[in-house]
PDB file of N, CA and C in Angstrom:
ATOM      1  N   UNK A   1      52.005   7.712  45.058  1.00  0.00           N
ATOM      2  CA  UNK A   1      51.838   7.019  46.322  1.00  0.00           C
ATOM      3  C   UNK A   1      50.716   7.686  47.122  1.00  0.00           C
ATOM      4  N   UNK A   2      49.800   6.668  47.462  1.00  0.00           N
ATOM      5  CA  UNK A   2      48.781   7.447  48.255  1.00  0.00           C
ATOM      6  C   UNK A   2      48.992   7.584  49.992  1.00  0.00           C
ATOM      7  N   UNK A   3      48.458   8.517  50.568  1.00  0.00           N
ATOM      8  CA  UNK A   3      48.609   8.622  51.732  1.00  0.00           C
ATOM      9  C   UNK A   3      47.605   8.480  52.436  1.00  0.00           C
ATOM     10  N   UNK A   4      47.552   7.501  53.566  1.00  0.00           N
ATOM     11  CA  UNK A   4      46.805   6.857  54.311  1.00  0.00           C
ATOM     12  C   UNK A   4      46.454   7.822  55.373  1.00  0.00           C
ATOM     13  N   UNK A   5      45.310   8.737  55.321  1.00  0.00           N
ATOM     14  CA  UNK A   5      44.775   9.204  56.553  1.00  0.00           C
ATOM     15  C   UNK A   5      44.819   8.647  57.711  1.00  0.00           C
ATOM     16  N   UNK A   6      44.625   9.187  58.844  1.00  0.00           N
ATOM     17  CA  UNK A   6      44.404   8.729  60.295  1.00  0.00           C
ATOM     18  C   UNK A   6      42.609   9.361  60.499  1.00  0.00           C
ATOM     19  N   UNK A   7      41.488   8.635  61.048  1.00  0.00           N
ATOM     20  CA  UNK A   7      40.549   8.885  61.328  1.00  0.00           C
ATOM     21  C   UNK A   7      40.675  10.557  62.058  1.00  0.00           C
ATOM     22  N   UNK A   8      41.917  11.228  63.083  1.00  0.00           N
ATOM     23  CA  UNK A   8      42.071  11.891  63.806  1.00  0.00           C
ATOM     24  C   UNK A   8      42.771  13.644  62.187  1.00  0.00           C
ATOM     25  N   UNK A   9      43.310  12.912  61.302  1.00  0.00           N
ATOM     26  CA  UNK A   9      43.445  13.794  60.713  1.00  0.00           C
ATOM     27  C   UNK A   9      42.417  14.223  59.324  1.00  0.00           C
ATOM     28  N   UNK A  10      41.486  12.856  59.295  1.00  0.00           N
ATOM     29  CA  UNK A  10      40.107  13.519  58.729  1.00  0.00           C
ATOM     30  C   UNK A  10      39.386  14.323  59.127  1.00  0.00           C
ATOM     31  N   UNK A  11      39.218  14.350  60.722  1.00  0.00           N
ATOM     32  CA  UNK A  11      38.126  15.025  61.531  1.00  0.00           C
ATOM     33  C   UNK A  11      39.294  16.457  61.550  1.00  0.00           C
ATOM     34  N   UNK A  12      40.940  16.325  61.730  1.00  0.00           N
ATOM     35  CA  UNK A  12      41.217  17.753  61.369  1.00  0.00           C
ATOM     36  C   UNK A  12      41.090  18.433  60.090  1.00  0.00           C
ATOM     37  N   UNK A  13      40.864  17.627  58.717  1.00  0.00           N
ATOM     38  CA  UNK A  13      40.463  18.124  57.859  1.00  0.00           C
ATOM     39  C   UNK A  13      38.862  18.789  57.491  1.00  0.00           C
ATOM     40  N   UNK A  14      38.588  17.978  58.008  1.00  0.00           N
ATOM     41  CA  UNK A  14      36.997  18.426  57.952  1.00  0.00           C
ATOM     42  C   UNK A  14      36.369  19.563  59.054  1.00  0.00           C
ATOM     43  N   UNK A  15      37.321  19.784  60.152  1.00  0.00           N
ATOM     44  CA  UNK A  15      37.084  20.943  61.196  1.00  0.00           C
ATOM     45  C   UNK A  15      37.516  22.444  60.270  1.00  0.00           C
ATOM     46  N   UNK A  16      39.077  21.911  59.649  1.00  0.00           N
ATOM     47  CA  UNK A  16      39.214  23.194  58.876  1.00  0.00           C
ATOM     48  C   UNK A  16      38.374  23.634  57.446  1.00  0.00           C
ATOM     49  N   UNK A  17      38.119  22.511  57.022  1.00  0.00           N
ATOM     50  CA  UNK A  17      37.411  23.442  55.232  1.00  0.00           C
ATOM     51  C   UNK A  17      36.227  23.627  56.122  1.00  0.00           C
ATOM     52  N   UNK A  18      35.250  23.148  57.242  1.00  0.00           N
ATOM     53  CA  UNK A  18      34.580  23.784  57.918  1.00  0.00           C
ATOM     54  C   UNK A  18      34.587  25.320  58.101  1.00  0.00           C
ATOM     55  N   UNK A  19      35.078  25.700  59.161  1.00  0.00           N
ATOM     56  CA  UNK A  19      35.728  26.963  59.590  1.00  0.00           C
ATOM     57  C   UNK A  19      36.013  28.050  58.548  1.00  0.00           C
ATOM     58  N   UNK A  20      36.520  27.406  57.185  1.00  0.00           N
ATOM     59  CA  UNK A  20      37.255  27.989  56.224  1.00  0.00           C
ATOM     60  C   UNK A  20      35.943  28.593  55.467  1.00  0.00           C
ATOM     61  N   UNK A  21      34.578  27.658  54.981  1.00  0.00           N
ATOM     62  CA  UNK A  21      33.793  27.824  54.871  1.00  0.00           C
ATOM     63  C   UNK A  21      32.462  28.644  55.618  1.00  0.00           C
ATOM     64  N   UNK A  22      32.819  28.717  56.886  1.00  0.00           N
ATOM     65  CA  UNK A  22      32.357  29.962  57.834  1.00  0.00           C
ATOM     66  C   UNK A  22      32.636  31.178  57.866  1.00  0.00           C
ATOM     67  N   UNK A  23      34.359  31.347  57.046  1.00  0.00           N
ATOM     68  CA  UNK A  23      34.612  32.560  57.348  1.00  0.00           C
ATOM     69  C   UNK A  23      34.894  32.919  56.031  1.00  0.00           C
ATOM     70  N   UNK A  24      33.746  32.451  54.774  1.00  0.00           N
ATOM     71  CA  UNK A  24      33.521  32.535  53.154  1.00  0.00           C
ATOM     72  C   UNK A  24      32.451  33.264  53.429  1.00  0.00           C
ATOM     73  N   UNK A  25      31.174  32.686  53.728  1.00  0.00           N
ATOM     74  CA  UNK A  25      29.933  32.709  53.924  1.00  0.00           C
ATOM     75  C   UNK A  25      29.542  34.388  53.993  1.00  0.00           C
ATOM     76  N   UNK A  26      29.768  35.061  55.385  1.00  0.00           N
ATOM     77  CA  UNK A  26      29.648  36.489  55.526  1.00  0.00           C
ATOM     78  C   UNK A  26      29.557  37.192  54.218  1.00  0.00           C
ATOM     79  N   UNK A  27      30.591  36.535  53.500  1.00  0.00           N
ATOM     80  CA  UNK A  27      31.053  37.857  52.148  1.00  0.00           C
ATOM     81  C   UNK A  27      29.707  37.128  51.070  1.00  0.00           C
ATOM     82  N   UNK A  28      28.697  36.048  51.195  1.00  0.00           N
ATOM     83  CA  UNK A  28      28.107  35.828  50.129  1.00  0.00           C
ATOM     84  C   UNK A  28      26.756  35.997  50.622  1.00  0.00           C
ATOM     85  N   UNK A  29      26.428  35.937  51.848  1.00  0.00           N
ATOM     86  CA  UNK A  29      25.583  36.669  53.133  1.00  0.00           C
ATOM     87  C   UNK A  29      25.474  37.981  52.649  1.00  0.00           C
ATOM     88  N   UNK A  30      26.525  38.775  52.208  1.00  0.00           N
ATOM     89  CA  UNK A  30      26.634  40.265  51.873  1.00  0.00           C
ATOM     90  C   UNK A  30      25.610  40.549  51.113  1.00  0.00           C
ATOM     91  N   UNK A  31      25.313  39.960  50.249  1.00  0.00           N
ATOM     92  CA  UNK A  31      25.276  40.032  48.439  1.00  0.00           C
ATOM     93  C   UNK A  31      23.317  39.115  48.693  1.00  0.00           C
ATOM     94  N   UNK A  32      23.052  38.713  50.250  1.00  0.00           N
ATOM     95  CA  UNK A  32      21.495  38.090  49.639  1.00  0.00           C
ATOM     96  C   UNK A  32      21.727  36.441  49.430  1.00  0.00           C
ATOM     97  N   UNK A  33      22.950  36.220  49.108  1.00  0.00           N
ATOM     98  CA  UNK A  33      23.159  35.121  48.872  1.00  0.00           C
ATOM     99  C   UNK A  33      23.548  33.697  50.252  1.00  0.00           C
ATOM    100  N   UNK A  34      23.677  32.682  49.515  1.00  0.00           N
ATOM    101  CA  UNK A  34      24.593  32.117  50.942  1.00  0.00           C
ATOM    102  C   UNK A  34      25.392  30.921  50.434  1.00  0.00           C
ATOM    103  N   UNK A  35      26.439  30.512  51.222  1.00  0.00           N
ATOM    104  CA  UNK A  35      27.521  29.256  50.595  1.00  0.00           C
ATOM    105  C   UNK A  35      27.115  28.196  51.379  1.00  0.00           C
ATOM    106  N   UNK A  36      27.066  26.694  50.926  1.00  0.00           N
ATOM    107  CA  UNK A  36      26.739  25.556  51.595  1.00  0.00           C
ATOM    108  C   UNK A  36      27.291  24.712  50.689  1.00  0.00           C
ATOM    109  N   UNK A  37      28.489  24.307  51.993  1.00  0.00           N
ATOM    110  CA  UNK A  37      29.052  22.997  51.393  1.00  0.00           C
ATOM    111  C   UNK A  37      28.231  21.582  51.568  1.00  0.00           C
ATOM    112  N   UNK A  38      27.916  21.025  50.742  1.00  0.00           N
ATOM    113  CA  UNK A  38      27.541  19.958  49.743  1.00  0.00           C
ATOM    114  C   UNK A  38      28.131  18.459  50.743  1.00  0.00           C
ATOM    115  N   UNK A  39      29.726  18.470  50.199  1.00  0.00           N
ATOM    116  CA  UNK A  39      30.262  17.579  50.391  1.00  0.00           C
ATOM    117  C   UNK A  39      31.870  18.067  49.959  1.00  0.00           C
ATOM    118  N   UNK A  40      32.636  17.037  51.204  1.00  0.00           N
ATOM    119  CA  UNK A  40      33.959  17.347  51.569  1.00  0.00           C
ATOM    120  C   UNK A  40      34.771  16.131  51.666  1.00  0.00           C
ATOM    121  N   UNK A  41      35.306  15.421  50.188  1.00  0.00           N
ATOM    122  CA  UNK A  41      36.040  14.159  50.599  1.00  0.00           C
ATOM    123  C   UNK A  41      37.326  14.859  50.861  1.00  0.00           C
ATOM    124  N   UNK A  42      37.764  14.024  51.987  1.00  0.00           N
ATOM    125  CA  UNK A  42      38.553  14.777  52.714  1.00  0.00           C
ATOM    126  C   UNK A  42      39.876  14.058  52.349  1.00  0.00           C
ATOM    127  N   UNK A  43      39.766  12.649  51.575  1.00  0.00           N
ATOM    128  CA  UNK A  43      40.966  11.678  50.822  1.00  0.00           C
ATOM    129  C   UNK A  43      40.678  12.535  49.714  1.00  0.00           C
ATOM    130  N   UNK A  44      40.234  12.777  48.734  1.00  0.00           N
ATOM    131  CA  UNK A  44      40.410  12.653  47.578  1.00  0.00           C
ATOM    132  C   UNK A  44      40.792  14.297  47.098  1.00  0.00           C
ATOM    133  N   UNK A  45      40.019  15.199  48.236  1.00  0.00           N
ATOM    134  CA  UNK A  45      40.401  16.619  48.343  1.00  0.00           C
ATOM    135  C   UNK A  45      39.112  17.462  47.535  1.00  0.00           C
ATOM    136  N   UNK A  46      38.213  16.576  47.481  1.00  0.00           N
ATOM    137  CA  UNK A  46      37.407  17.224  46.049  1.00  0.00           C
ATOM    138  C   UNK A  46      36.263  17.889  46.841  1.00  0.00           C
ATOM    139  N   UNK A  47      35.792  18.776  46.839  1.00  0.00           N
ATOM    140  CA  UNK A  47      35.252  19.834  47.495  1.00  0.00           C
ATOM    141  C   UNK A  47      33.591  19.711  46.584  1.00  0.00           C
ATOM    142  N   UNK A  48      32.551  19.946  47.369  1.00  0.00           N
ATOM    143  CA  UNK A  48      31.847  20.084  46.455  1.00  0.00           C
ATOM    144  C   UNK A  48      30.793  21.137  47.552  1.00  0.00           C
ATOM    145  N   UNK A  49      30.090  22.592  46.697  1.00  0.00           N
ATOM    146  CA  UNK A  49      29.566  23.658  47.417  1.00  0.00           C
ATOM    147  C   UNK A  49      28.354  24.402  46.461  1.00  0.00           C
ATOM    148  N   UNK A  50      27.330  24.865  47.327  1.00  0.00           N
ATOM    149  CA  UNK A  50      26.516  25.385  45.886  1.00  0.00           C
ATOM    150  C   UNK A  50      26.021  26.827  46.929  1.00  0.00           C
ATOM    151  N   UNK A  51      25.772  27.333  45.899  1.00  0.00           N
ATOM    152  CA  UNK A  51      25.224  28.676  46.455  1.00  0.00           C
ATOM    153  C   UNK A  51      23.681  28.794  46.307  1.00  0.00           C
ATOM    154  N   UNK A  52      23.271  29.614  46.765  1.00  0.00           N
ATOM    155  CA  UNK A  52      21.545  29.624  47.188  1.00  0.00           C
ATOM    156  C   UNK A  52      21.334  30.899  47.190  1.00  0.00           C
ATOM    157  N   UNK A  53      20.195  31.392  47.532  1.00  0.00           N
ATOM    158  CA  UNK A  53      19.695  32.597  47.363  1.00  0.00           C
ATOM    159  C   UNK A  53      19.714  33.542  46.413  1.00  0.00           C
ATOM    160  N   UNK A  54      19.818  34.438  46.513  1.00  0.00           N
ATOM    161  CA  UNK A  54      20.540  35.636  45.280  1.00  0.00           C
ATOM    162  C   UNK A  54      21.746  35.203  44.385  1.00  0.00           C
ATOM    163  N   UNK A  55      22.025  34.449  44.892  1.00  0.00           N
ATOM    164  CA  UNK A  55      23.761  33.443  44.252  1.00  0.00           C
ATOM    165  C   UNK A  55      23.021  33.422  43.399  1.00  0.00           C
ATOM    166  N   UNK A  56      21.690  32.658  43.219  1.00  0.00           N
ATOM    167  CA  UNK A  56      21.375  31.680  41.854  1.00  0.00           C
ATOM    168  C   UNK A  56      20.769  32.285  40.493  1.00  0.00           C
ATOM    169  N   UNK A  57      20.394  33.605  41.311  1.00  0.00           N
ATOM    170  CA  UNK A  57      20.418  34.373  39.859  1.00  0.00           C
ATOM    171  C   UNK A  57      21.542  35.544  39.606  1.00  0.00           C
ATOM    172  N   UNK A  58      22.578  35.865  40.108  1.00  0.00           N
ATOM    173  CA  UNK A  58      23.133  36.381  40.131  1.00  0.00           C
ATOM    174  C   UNK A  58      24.210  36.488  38.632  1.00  0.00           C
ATOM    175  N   UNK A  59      24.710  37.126  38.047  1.00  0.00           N
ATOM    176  CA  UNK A  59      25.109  37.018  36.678  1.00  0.00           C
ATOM    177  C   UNK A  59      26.815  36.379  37.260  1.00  0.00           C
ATOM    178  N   UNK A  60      26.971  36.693  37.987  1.00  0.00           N
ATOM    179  CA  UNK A  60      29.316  36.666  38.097  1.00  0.00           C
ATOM    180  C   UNK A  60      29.016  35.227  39.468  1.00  0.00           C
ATOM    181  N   UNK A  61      27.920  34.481  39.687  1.00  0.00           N
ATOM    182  CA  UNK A  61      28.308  33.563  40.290  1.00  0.00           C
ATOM    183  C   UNK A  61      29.036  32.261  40.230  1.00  0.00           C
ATOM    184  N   UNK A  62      29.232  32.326  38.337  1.00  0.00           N
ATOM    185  CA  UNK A  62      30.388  31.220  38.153  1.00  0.00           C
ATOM    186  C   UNK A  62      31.849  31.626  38.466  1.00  0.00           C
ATOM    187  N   UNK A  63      31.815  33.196  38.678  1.00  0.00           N
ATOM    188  CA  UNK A  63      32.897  33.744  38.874  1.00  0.00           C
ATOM    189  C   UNK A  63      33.234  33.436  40.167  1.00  0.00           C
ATOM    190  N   UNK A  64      32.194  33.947  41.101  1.00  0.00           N
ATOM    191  CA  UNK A  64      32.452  33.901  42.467  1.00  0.00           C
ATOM    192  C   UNK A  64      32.300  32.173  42.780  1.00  0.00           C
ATOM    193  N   UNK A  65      32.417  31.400  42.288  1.00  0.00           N
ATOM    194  CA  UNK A  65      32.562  30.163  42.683  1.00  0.00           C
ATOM    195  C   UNK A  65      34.278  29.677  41.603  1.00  0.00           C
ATOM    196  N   UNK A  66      34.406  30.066  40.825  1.00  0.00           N
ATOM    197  CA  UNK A  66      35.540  29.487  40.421  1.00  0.00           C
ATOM    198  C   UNK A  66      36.810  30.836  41.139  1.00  0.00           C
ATOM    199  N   UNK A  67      36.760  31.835  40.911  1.00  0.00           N
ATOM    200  CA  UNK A  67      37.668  33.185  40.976  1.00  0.00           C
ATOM    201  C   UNK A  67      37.520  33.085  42.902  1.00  0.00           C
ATOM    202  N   UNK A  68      36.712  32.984  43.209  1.00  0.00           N
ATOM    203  CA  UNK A  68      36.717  33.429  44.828  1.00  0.00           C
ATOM    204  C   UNK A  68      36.816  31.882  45.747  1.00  0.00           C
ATOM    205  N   UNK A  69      35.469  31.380  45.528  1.00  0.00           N
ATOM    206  CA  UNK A  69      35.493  30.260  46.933  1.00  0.00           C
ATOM    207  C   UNK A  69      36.815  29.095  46.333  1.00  0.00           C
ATOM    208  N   UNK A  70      36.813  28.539  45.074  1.00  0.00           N
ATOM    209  CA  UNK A  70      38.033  27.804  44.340  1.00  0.00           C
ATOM    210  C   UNK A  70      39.280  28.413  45.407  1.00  0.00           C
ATOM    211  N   UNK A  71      39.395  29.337  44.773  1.00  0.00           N
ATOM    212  CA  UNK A  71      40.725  29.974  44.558  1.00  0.00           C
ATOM    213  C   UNK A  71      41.260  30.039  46.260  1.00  0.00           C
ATOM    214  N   UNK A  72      40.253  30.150  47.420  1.00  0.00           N
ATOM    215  CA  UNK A  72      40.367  30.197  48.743  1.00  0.00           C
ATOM    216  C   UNK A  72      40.953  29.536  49.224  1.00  0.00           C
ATOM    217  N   UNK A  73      39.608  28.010  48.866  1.00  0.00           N
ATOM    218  CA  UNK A  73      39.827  26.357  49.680  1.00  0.00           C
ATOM    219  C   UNK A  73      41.255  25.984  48.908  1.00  0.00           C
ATOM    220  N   UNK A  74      41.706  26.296  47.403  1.00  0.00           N
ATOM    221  CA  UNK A  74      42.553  25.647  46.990  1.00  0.00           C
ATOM    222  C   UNK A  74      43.809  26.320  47.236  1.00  0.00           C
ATOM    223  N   UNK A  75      43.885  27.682  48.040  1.00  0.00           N
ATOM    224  CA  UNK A  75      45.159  28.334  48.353  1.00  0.00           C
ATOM    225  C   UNK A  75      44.930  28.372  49.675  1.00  0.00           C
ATOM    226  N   UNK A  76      44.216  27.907  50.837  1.00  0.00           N
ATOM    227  CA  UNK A  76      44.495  27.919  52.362  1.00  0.00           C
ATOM    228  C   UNK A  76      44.561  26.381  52.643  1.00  0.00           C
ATOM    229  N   UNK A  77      43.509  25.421  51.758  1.00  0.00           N
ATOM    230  CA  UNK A  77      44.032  24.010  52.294  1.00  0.00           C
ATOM    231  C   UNK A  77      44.451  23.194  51.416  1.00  0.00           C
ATOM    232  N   UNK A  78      45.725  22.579  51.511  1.00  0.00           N
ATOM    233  CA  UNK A  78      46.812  22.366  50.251  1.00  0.00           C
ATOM    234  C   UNK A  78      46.338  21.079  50.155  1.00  0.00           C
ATOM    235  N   UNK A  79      45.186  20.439  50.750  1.00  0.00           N
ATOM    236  CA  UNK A  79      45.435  19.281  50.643  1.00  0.00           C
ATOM    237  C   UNK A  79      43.847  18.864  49.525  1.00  0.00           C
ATOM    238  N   UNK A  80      42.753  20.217  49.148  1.00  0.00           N
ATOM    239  CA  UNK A  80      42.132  20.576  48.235  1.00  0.00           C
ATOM    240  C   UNK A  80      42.609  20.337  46.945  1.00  0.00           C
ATOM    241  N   UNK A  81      41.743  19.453  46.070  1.00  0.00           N
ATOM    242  CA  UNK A  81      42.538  19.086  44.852  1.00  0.00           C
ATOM    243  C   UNK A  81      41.387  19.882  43.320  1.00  0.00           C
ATOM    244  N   UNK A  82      40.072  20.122  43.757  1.00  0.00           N
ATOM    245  CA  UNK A  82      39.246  20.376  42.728  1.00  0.00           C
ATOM    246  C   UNK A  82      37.933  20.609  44.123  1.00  0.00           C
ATOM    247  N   UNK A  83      37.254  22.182  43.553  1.00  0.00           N
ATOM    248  CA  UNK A  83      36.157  22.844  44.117  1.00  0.00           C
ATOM    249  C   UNK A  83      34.648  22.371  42.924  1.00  0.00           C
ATOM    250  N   UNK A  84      33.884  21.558  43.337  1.00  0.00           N
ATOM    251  CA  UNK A  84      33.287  21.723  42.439  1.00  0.00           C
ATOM    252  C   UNK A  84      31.617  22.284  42.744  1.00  0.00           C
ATOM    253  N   UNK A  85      31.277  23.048  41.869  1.00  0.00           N
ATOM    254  CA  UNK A  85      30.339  24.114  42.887  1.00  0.00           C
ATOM    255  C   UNK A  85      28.916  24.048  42.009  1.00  0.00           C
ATOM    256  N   UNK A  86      27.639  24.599  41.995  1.00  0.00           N
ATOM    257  CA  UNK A  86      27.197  24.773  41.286  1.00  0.00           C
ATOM    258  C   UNK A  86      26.154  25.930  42.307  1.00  0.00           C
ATOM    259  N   UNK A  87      24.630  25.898  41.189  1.00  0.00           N
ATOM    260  CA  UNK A  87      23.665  27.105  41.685  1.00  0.00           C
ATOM    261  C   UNK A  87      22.368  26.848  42.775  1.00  0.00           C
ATOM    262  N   UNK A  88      21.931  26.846  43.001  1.00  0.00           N
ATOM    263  CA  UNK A  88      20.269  26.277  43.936  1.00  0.00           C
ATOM    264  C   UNK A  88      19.394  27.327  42.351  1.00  0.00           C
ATOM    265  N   UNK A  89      18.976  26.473  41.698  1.00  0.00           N
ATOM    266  CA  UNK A  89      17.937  26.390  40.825  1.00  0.00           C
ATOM    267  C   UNK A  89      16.484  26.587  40.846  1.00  0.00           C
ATOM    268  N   UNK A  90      16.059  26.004  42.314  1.00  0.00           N
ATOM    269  CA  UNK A  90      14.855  25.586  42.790  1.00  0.00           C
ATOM    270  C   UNK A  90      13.912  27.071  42.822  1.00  0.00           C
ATOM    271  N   UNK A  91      14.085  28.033  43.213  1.00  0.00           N
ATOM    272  CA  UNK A  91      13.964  29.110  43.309  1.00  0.00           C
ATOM    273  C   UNK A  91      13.335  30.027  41.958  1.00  0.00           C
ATOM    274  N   UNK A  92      12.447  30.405  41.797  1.00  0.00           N
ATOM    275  CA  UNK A  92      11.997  31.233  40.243  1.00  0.00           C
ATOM    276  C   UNK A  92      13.027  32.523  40.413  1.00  0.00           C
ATOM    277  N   UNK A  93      13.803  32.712  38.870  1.00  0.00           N
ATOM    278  CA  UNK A  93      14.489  34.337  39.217  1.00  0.00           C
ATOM    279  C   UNK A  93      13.902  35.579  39.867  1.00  0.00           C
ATOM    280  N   UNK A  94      12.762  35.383  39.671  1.00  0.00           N
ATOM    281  CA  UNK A  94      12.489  37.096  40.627  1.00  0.00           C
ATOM    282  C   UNK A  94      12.878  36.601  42.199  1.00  0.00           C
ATOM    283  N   UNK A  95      12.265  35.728  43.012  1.00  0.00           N
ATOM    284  CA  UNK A  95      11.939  35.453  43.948  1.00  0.00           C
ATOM    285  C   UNK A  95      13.808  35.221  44.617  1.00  0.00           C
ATOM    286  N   UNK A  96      14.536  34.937  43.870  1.00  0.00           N
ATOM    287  CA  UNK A  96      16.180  34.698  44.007  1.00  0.00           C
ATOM    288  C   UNK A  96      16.367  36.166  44.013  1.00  0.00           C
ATOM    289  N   UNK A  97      16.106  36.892  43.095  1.00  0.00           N
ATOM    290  CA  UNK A  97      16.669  38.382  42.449  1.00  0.00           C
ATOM    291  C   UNK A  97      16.556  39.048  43.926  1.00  0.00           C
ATOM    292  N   UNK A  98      14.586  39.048  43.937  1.00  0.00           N
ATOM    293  CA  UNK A  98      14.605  39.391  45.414  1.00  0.00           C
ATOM    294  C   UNK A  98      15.323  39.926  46.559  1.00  0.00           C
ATOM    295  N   UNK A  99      15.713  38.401  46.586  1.00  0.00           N
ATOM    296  CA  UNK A  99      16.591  38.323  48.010  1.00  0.00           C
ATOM    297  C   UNK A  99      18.190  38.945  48.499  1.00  0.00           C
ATOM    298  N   UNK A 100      18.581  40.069  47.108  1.00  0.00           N
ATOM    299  CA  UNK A 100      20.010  40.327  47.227  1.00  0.00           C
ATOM    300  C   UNK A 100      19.814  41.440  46.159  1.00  0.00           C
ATOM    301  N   UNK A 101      21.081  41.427  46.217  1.00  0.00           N
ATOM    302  CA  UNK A 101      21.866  42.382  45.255  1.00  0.00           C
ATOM    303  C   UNK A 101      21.388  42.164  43.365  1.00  0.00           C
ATOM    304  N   UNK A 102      21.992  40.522  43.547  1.00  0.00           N
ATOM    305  CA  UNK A 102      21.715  40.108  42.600  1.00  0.00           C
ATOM    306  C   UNK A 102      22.148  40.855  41.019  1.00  0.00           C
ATOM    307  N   UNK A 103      22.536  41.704  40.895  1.00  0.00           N
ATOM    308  CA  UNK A 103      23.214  41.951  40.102  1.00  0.00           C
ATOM    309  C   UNK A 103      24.640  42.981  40.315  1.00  0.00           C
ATOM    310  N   UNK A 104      24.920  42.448  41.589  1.00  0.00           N
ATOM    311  CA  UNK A 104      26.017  42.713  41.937  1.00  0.00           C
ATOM    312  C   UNK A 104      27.660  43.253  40.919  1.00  0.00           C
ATOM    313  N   UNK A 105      28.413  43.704  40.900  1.00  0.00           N
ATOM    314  CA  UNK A 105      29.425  44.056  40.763  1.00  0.00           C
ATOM    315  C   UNK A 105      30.786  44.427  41.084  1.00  0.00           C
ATOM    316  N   UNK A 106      31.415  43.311  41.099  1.00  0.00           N
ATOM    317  CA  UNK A 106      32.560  43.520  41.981  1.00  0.00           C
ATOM    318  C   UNK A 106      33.832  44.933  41.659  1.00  0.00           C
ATOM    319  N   UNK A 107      34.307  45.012  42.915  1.00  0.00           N
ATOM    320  CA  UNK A 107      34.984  46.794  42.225  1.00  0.00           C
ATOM    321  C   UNK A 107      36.491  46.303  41.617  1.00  0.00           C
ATOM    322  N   UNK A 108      37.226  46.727  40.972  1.00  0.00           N
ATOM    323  CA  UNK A 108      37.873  46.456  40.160  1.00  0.00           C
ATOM    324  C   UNK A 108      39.453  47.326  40.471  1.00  0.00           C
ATOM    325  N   UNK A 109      40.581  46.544  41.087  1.00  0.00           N
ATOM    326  CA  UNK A 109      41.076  47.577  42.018  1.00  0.00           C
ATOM    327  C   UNK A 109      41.977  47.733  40.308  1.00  0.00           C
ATOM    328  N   UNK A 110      42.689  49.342  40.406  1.00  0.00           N
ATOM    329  CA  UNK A 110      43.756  49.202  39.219  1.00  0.00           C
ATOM    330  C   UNK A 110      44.798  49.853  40.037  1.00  0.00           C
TER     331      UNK A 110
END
């Protein structure tokens, strides 16, 4: 059974993966990189976000898009059904490498 939005609870959906996505950003800001959501159907739940900068050459950015931003939108807003993400390409690797870390490494708690 599908559920019929209210115009008033799209614009609350779309205020929060907003916000949610503001307070992603900093941690990919860290790294040289940056997060930009794409597109946000807010019926269907399907998320779509790409990363830029240092993201795009970065080796663990399928990680940090399936393991981190996924794992966020799909455990703070329940109503997220599929993150689908990809790289900013446009960019030659040095000139991406550049701009960050870029070969970053996340620490590994045991």
């Amino acid at each position: 059974m599908e559920t019929i939005l209210t115009e008033e609870a799209k614009l609350d959906r779309k205020r929060e993966l907003q916000a949610l996505i503001e307070m992603i950003r900093p941690a990919v800001q860290a790294d040289g990189g940056d997060l930009v959501l794409i597109d946000g159907d807010v019926e269907t739940g399907v998320v779509k976000v790409m990363l830029v900068g240092s993201c795009s050459s970065c080796a663990i950015s399928e990680t940090t898009l399936q393991a981190g931003i996924e794992k966020i939108l799909m455990g703070r807003l329940p109503w997220v059904t599929a993150v689908v993400g990809d790289v900013d390409e446009s960019m030659e690797f040095e000139d991406s490498y550049a701009l960050g870390r870029g070969g970053y490494i996340p620490k590994i708690e045991v």
